[in-house]
C-alpha atoms as a PDB file:
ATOM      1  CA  UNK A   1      54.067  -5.430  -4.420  1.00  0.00           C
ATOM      2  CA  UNK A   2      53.507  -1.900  -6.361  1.00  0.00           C
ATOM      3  CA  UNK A   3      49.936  -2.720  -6.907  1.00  0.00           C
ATOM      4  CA  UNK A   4      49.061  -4.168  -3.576  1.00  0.00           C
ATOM      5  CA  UNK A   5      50.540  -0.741  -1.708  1.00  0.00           C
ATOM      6  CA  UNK A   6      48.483   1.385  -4.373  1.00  0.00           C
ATOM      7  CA  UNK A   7      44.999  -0.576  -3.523  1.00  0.00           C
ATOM      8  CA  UNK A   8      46.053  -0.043   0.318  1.00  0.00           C
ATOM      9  CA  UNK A   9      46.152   3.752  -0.405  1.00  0.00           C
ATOM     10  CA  UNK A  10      42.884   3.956  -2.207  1.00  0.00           C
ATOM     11  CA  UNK A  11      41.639   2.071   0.184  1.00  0.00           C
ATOM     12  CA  UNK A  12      42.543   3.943   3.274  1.00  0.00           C
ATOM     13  CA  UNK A  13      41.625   7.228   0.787  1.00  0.00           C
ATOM     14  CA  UNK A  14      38.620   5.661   0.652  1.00  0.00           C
ATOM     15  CA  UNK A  15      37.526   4.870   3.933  1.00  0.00           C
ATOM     16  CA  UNK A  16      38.841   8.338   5.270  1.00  0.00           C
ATOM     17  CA  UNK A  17      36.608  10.256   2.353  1.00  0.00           C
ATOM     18  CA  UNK A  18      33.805   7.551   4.468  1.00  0.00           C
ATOM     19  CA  UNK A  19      34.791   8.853   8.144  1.00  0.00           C
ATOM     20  CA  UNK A  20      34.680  12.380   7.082  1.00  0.00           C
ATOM     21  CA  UNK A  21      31.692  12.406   5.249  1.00  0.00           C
ATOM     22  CA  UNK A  22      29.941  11.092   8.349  1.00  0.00           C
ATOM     23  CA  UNK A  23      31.640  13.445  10.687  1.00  0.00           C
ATOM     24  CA  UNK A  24      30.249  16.212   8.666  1.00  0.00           C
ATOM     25  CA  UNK A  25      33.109  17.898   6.945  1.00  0.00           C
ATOM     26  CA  UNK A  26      31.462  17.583   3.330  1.00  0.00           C
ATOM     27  CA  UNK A  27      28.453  19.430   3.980  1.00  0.00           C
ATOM     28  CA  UNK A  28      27.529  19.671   0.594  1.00  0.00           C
ATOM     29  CA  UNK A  29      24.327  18.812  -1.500  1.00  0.00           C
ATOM     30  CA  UNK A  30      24.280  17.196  -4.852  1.00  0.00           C
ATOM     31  CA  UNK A  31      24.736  20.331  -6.134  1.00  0.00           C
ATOM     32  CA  UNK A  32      27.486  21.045  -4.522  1.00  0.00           C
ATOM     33  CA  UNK A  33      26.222  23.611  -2.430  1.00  0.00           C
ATOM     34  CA  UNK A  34      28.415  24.296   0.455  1.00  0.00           C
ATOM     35  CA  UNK A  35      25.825  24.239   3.495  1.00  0.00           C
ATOM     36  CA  UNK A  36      28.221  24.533   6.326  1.00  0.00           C
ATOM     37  CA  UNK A  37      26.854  27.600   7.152  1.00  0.00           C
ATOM     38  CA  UNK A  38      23.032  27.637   6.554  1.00  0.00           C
ATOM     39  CA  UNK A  39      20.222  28.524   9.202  1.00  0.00           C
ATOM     40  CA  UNK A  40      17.217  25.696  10.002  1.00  0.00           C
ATOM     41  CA  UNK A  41      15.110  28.556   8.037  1.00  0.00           C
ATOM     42  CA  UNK A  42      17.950  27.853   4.509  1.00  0.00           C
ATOM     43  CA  UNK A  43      17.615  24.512   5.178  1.00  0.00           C
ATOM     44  CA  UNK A  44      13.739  24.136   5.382  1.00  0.00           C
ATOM     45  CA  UNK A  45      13.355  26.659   2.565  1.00  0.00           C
ATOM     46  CA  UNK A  46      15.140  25.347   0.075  1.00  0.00           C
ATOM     47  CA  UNK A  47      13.883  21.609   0.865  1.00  0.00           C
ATOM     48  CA  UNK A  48      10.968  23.195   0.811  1.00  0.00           C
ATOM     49  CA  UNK A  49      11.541  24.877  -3.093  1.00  0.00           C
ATOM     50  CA  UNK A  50      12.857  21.545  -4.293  1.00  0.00           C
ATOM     51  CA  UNK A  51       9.735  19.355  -2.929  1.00  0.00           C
ATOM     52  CA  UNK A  52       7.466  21.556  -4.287  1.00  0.00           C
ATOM     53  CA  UNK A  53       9.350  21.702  -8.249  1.00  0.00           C
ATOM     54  CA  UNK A  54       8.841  17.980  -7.803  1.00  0.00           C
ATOM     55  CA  UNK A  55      12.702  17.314  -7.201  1.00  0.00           C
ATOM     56  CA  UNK A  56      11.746  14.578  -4.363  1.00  0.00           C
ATOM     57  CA  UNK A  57      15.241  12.921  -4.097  1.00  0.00           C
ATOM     58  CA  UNK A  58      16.574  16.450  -3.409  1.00  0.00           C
ATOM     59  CA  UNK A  59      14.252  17.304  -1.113  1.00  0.00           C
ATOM     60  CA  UNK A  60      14.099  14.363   0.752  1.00  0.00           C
ATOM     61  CA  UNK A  61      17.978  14.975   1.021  1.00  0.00           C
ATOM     62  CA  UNK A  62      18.330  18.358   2.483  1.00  0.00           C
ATOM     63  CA  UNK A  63      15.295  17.597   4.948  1.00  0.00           C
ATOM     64  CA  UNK A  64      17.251  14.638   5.860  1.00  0.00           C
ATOM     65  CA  UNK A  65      20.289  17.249   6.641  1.00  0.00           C
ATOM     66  CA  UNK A  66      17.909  19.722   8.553  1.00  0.00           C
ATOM     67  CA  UNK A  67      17.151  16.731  10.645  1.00  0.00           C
ATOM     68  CA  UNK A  68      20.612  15.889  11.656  1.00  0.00           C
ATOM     69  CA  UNK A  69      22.118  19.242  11.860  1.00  0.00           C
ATOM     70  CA  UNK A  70      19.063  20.831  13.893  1.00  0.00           C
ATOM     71  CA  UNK A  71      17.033  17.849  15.427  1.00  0.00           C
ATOM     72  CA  UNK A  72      15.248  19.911  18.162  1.00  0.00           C
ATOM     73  CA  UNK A  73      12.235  22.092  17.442  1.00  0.00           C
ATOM     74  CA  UNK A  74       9.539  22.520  15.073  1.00  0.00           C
ATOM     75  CA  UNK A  75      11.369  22.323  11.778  1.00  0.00           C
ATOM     76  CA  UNK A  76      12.894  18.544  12.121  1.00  0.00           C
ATOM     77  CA  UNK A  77       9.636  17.063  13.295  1.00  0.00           C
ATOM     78  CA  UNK A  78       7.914  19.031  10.454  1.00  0.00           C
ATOM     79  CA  UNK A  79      11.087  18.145   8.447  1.00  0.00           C
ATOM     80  CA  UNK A  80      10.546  14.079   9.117  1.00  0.00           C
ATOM     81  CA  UNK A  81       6.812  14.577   7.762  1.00  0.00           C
ATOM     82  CA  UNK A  82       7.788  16.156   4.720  1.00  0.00           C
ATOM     83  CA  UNK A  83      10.637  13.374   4.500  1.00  0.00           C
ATOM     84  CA  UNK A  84       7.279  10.879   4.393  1.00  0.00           C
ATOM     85  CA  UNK A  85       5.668  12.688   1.490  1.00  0.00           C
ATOM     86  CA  UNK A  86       8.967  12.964  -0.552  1.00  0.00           C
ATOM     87  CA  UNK A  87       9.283   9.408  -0.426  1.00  0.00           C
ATOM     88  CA  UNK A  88       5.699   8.628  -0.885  1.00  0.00           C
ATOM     89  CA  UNK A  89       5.339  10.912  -4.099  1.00  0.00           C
ATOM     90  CA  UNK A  90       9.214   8.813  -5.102  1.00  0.00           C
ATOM     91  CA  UNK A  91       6.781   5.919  -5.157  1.00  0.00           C
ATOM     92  CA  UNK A  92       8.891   4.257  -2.493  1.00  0.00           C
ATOM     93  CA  UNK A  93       6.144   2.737   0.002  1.00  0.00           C
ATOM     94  CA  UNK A  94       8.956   1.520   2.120  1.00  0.00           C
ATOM     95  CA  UNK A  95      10.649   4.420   2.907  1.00  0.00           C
ATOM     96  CA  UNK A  96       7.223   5.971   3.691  1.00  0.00           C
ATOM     97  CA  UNK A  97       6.339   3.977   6.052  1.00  0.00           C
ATOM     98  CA  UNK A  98       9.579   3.894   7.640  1.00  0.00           C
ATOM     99  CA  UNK A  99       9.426   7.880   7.723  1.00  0.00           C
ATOM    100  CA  UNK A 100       5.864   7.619   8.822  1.00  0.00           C
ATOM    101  CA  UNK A 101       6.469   5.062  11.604  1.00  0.00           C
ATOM    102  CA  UNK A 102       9.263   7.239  13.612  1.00  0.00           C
ATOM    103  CA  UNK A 103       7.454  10.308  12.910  1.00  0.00           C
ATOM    104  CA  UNK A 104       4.248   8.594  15.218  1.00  0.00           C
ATOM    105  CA  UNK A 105       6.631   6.989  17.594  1.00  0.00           C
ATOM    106  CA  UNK A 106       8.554  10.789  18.108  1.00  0.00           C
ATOM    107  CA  UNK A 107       6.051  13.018  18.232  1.00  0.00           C
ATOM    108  CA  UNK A 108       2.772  10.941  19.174  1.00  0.00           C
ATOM    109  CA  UNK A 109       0.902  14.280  19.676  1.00  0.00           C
ATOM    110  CA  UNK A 110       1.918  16.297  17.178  1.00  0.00           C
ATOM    111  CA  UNK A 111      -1.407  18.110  15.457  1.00  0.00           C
ATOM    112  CA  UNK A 112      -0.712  16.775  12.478  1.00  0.00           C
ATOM    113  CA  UNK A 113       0.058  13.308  13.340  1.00  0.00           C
ATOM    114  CA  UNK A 114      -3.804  12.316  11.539  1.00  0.00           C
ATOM    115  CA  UNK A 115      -1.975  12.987   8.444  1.00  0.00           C
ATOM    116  CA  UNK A 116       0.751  10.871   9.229  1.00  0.00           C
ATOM    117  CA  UNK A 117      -1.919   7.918   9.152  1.00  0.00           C
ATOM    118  CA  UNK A 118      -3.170   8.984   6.201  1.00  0.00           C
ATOM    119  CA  UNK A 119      -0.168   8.803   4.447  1.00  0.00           C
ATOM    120  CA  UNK A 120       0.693   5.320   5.827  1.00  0.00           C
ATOM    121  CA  UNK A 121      -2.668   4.138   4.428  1.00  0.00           C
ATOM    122  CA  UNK A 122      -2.151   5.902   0.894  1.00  0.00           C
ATOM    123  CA  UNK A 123       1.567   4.230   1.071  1.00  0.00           C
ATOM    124  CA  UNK A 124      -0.286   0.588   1.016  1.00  0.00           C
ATOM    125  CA  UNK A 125      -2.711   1.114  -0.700  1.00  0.00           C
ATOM    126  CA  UNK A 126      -0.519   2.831  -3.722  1.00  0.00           C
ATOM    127  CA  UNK A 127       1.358  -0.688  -3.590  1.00  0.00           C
ATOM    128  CA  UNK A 128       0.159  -1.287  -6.718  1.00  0.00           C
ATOM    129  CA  UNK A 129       2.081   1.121  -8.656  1.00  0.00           C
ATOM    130  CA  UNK A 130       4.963   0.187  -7.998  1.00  0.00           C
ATOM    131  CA  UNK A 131       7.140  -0.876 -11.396  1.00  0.00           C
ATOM    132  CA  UNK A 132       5.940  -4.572 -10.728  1.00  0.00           C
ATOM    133  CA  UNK A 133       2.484  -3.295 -10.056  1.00  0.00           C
ATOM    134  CA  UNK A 134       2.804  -1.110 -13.204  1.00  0.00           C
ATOM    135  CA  UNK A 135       3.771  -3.640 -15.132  1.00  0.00           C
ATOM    136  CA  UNK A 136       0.820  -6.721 -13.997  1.00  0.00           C
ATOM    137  CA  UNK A 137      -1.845  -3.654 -14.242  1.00  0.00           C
ATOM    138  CA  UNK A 138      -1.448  -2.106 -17.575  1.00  0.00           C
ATOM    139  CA  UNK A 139       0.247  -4.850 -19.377  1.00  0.00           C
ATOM    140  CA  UNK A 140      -1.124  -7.523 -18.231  1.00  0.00           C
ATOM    141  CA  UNK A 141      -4.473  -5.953 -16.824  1.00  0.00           C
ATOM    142  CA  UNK A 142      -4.464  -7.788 -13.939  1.00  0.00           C
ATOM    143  CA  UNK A 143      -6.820  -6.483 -10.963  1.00  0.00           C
ATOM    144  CA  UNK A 144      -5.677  -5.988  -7.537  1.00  0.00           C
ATOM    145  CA  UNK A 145      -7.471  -8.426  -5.856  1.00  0.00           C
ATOM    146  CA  UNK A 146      -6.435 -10.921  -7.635  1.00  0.00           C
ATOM    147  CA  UNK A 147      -2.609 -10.188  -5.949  1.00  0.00           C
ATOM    148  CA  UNK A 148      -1.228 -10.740  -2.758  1.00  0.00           C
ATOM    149  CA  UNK A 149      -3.523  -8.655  -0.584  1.00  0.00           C
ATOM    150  CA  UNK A 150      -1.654  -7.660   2.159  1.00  0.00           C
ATOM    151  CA  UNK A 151      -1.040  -4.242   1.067  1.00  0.00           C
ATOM    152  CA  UNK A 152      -4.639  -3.723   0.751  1.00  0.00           C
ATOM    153  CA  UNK A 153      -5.320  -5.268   4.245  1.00  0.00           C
ATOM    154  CA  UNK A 154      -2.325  -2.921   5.719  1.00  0.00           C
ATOM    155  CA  UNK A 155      -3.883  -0.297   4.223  1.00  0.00           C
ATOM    156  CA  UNK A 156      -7.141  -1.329   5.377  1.00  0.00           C
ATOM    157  CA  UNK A 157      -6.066  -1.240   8.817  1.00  0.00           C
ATOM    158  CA  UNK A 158      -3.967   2.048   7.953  1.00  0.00           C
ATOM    159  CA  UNK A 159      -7.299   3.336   7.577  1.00  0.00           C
ATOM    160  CA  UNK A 160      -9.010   1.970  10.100  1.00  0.00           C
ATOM    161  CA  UNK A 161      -6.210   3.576  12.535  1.00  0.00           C
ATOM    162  CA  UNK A 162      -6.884   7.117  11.390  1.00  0.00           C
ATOM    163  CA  UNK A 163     -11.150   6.967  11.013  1.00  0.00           C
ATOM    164  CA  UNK A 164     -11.374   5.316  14.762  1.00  0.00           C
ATOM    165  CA  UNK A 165      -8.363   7.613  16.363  1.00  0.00           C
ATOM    166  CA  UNK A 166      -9.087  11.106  14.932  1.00  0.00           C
ATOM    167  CA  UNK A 167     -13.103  10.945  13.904  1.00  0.00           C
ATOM    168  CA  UNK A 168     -12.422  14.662  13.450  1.00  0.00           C
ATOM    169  CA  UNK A 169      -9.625  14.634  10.947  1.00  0.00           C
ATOM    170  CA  UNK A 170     -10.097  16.232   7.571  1.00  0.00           C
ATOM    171  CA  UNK A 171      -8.588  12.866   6.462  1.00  0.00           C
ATOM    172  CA  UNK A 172     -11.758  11.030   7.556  1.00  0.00           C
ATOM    173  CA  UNK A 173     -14.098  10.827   4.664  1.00  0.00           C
ATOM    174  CA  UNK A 174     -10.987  10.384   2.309  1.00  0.00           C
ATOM    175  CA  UNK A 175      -9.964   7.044   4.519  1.00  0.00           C
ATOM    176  CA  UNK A 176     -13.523   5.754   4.704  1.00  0.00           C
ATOM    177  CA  UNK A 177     -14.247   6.079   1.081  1.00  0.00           C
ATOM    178  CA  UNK A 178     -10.667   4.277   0.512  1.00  0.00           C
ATOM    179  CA  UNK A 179     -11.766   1.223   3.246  1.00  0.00           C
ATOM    180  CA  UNK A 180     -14.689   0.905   1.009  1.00  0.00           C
ATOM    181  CA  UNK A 181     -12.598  -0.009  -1.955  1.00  0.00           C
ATOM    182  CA  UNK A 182     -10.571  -2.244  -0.076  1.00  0.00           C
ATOM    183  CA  UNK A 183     -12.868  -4.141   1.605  1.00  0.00           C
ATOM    184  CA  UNK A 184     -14.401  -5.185  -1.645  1.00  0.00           C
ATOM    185  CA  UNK A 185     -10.959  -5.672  -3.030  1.00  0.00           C
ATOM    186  CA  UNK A 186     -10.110  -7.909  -0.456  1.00  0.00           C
ATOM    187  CA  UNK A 187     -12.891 -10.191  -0.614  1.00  0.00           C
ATOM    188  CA  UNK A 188     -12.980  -9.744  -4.252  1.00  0.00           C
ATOM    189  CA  UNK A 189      -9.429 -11.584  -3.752  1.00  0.00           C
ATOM    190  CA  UNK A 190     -11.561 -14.520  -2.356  1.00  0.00           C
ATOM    191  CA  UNK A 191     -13.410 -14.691  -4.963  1.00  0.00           C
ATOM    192  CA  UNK A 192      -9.888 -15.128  -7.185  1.00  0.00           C
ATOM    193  CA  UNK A 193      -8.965 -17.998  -4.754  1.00  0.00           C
ATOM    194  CA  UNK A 194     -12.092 -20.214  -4.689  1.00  0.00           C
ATOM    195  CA  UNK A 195     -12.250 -19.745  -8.622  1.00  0.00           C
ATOM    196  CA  UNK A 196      -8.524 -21.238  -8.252  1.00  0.00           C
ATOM    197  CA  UNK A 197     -10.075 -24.245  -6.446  1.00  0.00           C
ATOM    198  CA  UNK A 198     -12.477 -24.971  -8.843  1.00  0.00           C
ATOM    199  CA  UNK A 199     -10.114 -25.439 -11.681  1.00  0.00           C
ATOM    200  CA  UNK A 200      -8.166 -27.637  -9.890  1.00  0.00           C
ATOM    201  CA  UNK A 201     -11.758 -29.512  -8.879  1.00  0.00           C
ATOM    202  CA  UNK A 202     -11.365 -28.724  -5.016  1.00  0.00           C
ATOM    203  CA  UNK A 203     -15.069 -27.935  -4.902  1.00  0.00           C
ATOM    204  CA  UNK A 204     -15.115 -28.583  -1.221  1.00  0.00           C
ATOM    205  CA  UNK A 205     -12.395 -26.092  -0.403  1.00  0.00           C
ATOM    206  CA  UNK A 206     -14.043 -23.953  -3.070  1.00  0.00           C
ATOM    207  CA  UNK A 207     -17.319 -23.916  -1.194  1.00  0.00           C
ATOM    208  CA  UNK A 208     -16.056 -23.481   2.019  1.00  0.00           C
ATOM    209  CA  UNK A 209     -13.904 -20.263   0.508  1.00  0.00           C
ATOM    210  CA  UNK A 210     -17.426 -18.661  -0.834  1.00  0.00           C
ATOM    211  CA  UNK A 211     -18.953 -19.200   2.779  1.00  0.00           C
ATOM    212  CA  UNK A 212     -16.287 -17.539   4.710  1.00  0.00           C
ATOM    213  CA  UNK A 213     -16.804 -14.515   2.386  1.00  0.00           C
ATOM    214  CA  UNK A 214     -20.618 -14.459   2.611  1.00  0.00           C
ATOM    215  CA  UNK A 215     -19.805 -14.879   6.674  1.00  0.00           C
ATOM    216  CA  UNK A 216     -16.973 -12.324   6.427  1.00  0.00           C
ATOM    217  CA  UNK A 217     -17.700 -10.085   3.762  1.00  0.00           C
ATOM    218  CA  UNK A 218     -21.544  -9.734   3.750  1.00  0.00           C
ATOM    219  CA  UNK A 219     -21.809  -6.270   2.416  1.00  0.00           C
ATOM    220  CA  UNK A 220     -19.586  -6.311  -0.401  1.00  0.00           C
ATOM    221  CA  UNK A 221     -19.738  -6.852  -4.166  1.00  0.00           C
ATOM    222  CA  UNK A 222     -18.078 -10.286  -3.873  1.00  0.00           C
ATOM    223  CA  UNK A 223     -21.419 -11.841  -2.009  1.00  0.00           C
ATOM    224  CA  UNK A 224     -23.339 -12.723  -5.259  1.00  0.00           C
ATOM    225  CA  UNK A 225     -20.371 -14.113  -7.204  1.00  0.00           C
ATOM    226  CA  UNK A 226     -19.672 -16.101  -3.674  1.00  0.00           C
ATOM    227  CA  UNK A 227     -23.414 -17.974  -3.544  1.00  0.00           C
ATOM    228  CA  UNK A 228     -22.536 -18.572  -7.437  1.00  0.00           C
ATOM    229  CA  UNK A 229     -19.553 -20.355  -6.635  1.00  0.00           C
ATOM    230  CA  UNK A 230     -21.181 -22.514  -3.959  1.00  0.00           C
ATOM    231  CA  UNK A 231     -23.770 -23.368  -6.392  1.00  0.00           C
ATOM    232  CA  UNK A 232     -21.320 -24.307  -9.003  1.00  0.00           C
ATOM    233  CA  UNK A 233     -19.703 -26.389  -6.676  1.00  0.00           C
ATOM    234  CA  UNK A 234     -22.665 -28.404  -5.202  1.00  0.00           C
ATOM    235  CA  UNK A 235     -23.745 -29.049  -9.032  1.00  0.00           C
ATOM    236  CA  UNK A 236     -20.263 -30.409  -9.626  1.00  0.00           C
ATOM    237  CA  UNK A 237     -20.251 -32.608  -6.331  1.00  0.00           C
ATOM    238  CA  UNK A 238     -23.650 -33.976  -7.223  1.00  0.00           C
ATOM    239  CA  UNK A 239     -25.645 -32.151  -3.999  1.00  0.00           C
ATOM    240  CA  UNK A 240     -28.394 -31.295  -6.025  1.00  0.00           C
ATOM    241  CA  UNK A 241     -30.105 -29.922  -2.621  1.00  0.00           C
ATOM    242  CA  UNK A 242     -27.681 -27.882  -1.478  1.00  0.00           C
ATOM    243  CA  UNK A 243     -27.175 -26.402  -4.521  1.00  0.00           C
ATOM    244  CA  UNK A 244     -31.100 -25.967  -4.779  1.00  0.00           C
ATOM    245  CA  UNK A 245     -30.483 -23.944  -1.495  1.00  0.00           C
ATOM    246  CA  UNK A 246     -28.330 -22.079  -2.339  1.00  0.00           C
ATOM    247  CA  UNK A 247     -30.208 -20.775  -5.993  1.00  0.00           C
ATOM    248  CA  UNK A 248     -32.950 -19.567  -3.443  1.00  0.00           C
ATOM    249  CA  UNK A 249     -30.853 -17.475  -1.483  1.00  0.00           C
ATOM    250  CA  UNK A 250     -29.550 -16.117  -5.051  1.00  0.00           C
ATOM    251  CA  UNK A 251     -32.874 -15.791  -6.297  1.00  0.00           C
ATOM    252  CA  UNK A 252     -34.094 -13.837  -3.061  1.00  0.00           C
ATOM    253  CA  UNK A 253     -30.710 -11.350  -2.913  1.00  0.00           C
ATOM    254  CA  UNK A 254     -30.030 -10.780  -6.427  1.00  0.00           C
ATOM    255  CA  UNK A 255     -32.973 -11.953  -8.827  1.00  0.00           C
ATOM    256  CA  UNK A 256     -31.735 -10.061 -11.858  1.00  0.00           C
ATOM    257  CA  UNK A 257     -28.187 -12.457 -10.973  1.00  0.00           C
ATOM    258  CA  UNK A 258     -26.212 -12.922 -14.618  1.00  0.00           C
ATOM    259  CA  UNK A 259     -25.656 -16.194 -12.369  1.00  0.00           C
ATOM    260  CA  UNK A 260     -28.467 -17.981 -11.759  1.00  0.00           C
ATOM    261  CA  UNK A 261     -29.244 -21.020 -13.610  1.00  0.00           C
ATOM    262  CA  UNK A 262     -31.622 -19.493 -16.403  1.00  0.00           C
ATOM    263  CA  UNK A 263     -28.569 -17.130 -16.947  1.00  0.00           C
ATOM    264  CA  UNK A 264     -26.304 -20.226 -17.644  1.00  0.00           C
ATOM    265  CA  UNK A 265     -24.662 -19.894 -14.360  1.00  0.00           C
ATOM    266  CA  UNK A 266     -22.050 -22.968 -15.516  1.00  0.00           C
ATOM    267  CA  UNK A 267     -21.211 -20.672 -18.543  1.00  0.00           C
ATOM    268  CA  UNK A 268     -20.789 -17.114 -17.553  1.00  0.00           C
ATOM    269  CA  UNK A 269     -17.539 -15.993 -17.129  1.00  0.00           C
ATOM    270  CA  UNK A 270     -15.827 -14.718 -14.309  1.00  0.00           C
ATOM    271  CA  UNK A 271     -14.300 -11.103 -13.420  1.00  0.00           C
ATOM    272  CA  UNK A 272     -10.790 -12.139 -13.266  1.00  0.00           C
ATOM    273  CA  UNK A 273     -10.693 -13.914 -16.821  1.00  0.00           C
ATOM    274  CA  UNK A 274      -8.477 -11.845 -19.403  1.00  0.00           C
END
């Protein structure tokens, strides 16, 4: 009876410490700074101080306070963009993007709302550094196109959003540069995929894979490995023609090829092996 009025306590303790906390009454950072009393300038400055000496959980924290405590003006809009960075240099794409997203749905023409883009694209295509991308790139030297490519296609279109919206953003030649790489990650991811098929012997789905990269991805790296794939996989299914075909169009685009046939096209092997 003793012990179930003692958990009752600690648990109305509890939830009271909980109510007030939300209502405001410990206005106090992690280090226990009382900041009952501070001005939107205290607030921004020393959010400021500890973004910049690369304390990003702090910062994000007091910027997060500035918000609540003064949410009209200048300072919690710029406040919700710095929130964004914090988060993005905390490697937490997520939270970014979160960040990101109600900072573009708020304040839509704000002048530095490019940036905002920008930093929804980098959040994507940063996916890969994550711990799990940390791990399956250094340890196990794994590319990024052979992964799940979404990031790089929502970064992609990240990308996309800021070159087409603001063609006059600083941002611009970054986010081009960056679509570059991704396109030819993408379709490099393709490549992964049809490889997968012919292992398994799907040479039909394998050549059909190669042709929707040659179709969708003409300009990228992944075209000449693509024609070597369909070749591959009309010499496997016997279609000695088609496969003929196809060694022209190699020999025409890329006659210096490590693919072709006189390079031992059956033998060479592929990008992705490690």
């Amino acid at each position: 009876m003793v012990s179930n009025k003692i958990i009752m306590l600690c648990k109305s303790i509890l939830f009271l410490l909980i109510f007030l906390s939300s209502c405001g009454f410990l206005r106090t950072t992690q280090r226990h700074e009382d900041t009952s009393n501070w001005t939107v300038n205290k607030f921004y400055s020393e959010a400021k101080h500890d973004l910049e000496a690369g304390d990003y959980k702090g910062a994000i924290r007091l910027f997060e306070g500035l918000e609540a405590r003064y949410p009209y003006g200048i300072y919690p809009q710029q406040a919700l963009l710095e929130i964004a960075y914090a988060n993005y240099k905390e490697r937490q794409p997520a939270a970014t993007i979160i960040a990101v997203d109600r900072f573009i749905k708020l304040y839509p023409n704000h002048p530095n709302v490019d940036y905002a883009y920008y930093l929804k694209g980098l959040a994507n295509f940063n996916d890969d550094l994550q711990v799990g991308g940390v791990f399956i790139q250094k340890v196990m030297k794994q590319k990024m196109a052979e992964r799940d490519s979404n990031a790089s296609r929502e970064s992609f279109e990240n990308f996309k959003d800021l070159v087409t919206r603001f063609p006059n953003s600083k941002y611009r030649a970054d986010g081009i540069k960056r679509m570059t790489y991704l396109i030819n990650e993408i379709a490099m991811g393709e490549i992964y995929v049809a490889h997968h098929y012919i292992e398994r012997g799907a040479y039909i789905a394998a050549v059909n894979r190669a042709q929707f990269i040659l179709k969708e991805y003409p300009q990228t790296q992944a075209t000449e490995e693509a024609l070597s794939i369909i070749i591959k996989s009309y010499d496997a299914l016997g279609m000695n023609d088609l496969r003929d075909d196809a060694e022209r169009v190699m020999r025409k685009s890329f006659p210096d090829s490590p693919f072709l046939s006189d390079s031992n096209i059956l033998d060479i092997k592929s990008w992705w092996k490690f």
